[in-house]
C-alpha atoms as a PDB file:
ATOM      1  CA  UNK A   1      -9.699   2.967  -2.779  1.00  0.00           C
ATOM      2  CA  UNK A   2     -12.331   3.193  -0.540  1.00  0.00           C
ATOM      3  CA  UNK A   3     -14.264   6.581   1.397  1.00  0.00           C
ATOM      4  CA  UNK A   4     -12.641   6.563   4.257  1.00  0.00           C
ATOM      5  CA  UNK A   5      -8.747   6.153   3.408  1.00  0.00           C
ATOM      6  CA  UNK A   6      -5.796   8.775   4.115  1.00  0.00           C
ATOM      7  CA  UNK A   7      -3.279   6.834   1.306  1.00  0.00           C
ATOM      8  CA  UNK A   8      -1.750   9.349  -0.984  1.00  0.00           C
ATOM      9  CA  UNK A   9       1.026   8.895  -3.803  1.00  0.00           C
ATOM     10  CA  UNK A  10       4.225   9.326  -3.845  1.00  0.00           C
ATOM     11  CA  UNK A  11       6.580  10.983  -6.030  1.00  0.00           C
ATOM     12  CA  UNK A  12       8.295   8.680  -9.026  1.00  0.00           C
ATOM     13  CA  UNK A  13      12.187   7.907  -9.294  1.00  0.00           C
ATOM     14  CA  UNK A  14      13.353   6.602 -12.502  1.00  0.00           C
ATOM     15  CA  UNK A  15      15.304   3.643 -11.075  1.00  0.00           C
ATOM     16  CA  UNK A  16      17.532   3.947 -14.474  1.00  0.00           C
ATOM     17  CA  UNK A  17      18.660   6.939 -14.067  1.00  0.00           C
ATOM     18  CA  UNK A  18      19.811   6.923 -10.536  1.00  0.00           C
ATOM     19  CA  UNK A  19      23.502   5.047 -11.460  1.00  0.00           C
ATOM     20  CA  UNK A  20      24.429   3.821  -8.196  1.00  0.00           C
ATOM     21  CA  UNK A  21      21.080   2.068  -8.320  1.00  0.00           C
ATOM     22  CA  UNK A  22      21.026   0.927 -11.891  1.00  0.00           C
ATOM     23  CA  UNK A  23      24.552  -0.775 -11.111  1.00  0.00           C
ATOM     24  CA  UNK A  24      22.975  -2.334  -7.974  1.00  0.00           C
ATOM     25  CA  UNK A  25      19.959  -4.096  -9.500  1.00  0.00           C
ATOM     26  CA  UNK A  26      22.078  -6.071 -12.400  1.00  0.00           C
ATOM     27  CA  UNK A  27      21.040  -9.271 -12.781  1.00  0.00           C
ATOM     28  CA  UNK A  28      24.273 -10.471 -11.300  1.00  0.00           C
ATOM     29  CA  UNK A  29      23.932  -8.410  -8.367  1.00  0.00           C
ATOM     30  CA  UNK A  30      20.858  -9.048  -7.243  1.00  0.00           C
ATOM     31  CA  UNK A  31      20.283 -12.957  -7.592  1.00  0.00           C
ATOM     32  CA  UNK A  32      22.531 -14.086  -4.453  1.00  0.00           C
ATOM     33  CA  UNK A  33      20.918 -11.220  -2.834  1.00  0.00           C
ATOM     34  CA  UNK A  34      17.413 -11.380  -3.806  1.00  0.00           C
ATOM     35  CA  UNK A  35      17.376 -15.338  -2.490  1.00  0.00           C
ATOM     36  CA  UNK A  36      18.370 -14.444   0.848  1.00  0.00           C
ATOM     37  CA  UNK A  37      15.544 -11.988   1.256  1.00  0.00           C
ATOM     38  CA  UNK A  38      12.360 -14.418  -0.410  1.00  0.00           C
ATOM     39  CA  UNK A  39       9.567 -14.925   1.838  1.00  0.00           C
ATOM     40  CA  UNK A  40       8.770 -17.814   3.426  1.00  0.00           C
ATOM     41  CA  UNK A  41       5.366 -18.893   4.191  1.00  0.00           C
ATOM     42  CA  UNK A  42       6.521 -19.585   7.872  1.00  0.00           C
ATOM     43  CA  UNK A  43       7.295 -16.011   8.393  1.00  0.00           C
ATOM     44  CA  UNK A  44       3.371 -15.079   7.745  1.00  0.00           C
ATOM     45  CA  UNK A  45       1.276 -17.585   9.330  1.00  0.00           C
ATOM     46  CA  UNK A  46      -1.922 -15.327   9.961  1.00  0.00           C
ATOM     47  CA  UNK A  47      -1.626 -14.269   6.351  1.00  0.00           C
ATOM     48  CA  UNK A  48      -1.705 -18.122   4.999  1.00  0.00           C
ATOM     49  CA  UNK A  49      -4.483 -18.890   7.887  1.00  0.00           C
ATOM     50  CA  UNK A  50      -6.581 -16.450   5.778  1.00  0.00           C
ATOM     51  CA  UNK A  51      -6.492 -17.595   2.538  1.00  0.00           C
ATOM     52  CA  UNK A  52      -8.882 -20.490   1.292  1.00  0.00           C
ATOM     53  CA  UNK A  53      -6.882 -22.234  -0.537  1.00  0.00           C
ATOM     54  CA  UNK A  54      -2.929 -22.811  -0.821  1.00  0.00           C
ATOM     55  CA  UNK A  55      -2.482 -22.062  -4.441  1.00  0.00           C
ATOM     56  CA  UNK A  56      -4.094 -18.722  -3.598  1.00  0.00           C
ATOM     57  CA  UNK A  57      -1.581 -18.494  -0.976  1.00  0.00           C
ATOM     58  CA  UNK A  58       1.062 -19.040  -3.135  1.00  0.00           C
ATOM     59  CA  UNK A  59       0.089 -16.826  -5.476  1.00  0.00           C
ATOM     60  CA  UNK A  60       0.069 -13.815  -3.668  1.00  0.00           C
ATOM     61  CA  UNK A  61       3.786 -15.066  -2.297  1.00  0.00           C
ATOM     62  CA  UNK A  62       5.045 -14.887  -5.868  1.00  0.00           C
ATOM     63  CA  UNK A  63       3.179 -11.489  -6.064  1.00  0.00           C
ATOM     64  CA  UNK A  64       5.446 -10.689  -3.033  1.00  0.00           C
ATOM     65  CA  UNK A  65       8.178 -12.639  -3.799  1.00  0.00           C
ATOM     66  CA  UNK A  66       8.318 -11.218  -7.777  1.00  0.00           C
ATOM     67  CA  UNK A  67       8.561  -7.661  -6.732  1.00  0.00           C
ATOM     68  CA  UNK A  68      11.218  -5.259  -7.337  1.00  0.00           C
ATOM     69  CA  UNK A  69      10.950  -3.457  -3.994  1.00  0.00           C
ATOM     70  CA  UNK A  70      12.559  -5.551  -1.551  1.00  0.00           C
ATOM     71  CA  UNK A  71      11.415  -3.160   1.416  1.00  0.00           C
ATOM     72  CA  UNK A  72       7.678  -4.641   0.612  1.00  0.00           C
ATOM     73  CA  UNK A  73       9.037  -7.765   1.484  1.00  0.00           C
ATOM     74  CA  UNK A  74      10.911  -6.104   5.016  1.00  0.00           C
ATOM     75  CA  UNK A  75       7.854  -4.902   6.010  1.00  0.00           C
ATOM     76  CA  UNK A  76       5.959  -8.248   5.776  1.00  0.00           C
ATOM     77  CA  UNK A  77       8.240 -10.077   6.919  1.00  0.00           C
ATOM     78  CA  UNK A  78       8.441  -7.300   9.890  1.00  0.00           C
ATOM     79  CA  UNK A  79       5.037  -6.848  10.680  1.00  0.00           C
ATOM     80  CA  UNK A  80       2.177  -9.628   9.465  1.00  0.00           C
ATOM     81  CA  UNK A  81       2.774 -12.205  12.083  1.00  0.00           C
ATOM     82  CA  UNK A  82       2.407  -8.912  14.792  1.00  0.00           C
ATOM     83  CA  UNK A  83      -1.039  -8.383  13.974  1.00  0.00           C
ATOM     84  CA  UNK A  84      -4.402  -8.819  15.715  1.00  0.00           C
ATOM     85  CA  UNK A  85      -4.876 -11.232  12.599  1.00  0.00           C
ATOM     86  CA  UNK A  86      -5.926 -11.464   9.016  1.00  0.00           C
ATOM     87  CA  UNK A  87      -9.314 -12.300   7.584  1.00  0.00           C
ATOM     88  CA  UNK A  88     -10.701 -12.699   4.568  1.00  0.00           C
ATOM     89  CA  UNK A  89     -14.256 -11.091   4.599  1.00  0.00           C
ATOM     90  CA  UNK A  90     -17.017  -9.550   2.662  1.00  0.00           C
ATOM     91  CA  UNK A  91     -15.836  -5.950   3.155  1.00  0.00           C
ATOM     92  CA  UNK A  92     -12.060  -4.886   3.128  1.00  0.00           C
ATOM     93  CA  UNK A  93     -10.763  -2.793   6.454  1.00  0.00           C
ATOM     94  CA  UNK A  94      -7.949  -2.328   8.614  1.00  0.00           C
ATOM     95  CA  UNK A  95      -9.308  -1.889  12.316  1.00  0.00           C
ATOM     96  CA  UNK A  96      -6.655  -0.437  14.155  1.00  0.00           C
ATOM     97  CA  UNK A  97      -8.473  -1.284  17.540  1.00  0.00           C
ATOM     98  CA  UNK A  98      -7.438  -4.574  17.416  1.00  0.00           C
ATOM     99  CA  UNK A  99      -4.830  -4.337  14.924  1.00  0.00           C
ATOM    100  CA  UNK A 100      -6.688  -6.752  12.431  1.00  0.00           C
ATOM    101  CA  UNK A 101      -6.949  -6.647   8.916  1.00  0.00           C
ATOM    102  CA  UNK A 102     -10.094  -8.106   6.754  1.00  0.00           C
ATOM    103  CA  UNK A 103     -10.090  -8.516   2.982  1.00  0.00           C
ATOM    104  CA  UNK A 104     -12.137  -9.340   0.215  1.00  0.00           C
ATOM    105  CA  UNK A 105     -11.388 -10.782  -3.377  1.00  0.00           C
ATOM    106  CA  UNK A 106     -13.054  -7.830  -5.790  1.00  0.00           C
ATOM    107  CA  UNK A 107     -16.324  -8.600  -7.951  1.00  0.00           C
ATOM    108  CA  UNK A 108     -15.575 -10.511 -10.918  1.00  0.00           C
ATOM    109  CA  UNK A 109     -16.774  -7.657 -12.695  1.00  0.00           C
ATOM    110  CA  UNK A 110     -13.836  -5.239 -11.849  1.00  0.00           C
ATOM    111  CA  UNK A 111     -11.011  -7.975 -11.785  1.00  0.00           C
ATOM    112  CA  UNK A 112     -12.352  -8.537 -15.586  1.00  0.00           C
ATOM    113  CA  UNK A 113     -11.974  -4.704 -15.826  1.00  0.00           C
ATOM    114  CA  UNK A 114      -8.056  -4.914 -14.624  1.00  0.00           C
ATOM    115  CA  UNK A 115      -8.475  -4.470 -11.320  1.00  0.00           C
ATOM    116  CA  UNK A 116      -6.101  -6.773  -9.683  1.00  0.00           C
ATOM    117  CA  UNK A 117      -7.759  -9.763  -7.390  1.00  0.00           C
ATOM    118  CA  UNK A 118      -5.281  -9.180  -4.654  1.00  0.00           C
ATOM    119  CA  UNK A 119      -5.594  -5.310  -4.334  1.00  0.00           C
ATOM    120  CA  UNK A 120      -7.796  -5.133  -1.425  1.00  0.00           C
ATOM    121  CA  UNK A 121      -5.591  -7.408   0.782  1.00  0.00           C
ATOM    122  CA  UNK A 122      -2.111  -5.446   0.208  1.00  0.00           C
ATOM    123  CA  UNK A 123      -3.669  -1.913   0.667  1.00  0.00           C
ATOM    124  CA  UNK A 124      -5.136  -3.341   3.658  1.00  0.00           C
ATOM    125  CA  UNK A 125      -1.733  -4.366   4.687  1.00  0.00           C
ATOM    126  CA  UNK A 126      -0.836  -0.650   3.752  1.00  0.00           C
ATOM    127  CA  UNK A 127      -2.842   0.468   6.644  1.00  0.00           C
ATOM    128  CA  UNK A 128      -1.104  -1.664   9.297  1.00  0.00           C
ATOM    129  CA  UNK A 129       2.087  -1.258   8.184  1.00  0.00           C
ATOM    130  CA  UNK A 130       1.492   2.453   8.406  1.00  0.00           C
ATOM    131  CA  UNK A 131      -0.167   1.802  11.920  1.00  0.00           C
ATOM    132  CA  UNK A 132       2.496  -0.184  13.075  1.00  0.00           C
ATOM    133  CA  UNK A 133       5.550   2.326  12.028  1.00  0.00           C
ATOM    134  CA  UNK A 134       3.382   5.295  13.374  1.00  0.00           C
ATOM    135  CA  UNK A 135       3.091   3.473  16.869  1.00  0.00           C
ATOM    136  CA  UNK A 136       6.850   2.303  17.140  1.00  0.00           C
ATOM    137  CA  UNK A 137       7.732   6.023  16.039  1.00  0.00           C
ATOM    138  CA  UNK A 138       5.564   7.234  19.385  1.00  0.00           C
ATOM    139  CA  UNK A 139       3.546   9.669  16.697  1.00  0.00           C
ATOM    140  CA  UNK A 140       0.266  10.243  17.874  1.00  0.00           C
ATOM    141  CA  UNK A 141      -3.048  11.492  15.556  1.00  0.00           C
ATOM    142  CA  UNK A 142      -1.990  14.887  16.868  1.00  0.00           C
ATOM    143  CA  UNK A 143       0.996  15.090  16.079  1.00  0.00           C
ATOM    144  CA  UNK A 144      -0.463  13.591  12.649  1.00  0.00           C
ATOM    145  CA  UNK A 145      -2.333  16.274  12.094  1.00  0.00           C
ATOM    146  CA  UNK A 146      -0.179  18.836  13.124  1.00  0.00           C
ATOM    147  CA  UNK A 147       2.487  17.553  10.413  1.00  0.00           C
ATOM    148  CA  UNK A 148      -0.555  17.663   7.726  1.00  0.00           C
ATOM    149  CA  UNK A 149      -1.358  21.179   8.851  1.00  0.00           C
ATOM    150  CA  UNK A 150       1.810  22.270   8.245  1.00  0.00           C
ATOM    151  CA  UNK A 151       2.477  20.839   4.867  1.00  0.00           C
ATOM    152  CA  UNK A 152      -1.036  22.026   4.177  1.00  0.00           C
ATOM    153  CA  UNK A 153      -0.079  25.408   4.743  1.00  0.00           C
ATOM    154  CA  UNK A 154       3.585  25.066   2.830  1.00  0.00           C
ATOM    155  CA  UNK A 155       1.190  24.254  -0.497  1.00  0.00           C
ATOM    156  CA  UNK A 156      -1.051  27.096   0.208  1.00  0.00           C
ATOM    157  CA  UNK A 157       1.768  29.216   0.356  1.00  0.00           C
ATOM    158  CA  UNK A 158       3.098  27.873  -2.565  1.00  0.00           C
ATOM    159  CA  UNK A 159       0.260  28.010  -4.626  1.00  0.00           C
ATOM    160  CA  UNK A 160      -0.034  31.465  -4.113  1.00  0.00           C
ATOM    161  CA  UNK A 161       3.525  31.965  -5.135  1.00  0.00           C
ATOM    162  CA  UNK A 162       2.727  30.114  -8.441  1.00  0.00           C
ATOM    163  CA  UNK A 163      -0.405  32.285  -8.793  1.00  0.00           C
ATOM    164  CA  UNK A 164       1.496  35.640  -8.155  1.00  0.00           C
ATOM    165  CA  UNK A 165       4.130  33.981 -10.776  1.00  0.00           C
ATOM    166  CA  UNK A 166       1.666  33.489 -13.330  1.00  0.00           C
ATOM    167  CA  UNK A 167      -0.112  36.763 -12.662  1.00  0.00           C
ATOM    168  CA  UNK A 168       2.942  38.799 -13.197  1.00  0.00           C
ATOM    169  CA  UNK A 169       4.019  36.803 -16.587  1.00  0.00           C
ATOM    170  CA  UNK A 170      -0.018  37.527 -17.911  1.00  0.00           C
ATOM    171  CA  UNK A 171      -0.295  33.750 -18.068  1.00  0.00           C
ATOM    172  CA  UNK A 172      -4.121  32.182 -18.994  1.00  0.00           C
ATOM    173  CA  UNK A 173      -4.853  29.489 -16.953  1.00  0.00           C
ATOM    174  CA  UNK A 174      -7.411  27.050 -18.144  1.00  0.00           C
END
């Protein structure tokens, strides 16, 4: 996204193929359930304060609403109104000094290209949410980077386990 960002991806479940989950998201199961946990646009007030108009608002609800993942909702619905505030700006940033987020619409240029006009504003969100659950879990940057030293470490040791693997089996690598 942008220079300065931490984000990294996360590994892919194939919700079909998990049973207990494929049996949980029928249609019939989910509807009752799925009501009960919309958004409302009480429950994000700073988030509708920033927004300049209310069909914009609304359609990054639906956005949120529409999704699959109903922990993206939990963690709006959990955090926004706890923030420093939301603004929509020239530049996109989460400052975690004050806890505020600011967020820009992209150039026309790249939402023509498929970028999508909303994507600055919920991987901004990203950032506080992560702030937020790293503060309430008492981890500090330290600690942080302790945990990213050691996993650092686990894939160097791994890599060289790969490498001795591929070594032994005469294997051309690229």
């Amino acid at each position: 996204m942008h220079p300065n960002c931490h984000c990294s991806t996360a590994a892919y479940v194939d919700r079909n193929s998990v049973n207990w989950l494929k049996e949980r998201n029928e249609p019939e199961n989910t509807a009752a359930r799925h009501k009960k946990d919309l958004l409302t646009a009480e429950q994000l007030n700073k988030l509708k304060a920033s927004f300049k108009t209310e069909d914009e608002f609304n359609d990054y609800m639906k956005l949120l609403n529409t999704n699959p993942n109903a922990d993206i909702r939990k963690l709006y619905r959990r955090h926004m109104d706890q923030c420093g505030g939301v603004t929509m700006d020239a530049k996109s940033f989460y400052r975690p000094l004050d806890d505020t987020i600011h967020w820009s619409i992209p150039q026309k240029k790249y939402i023509d290209a498929g970028m999508h006009k909303y994507v600055n504003l919920g991987h901004e969100c990203g950032h506080m949410f992560d702030a937020h659950i790293a503060s309430s879990a008492k981890l500090k940057y330290t600690e942080i980077d302790k945990l990213n030293a050691d996993f650092n470490a686990a894939l160097a040791d791994m890599k060289s386990n790969v490498r001795d693997i591929i070594d032994y089996e005469g294997i051309t690598v690229g």
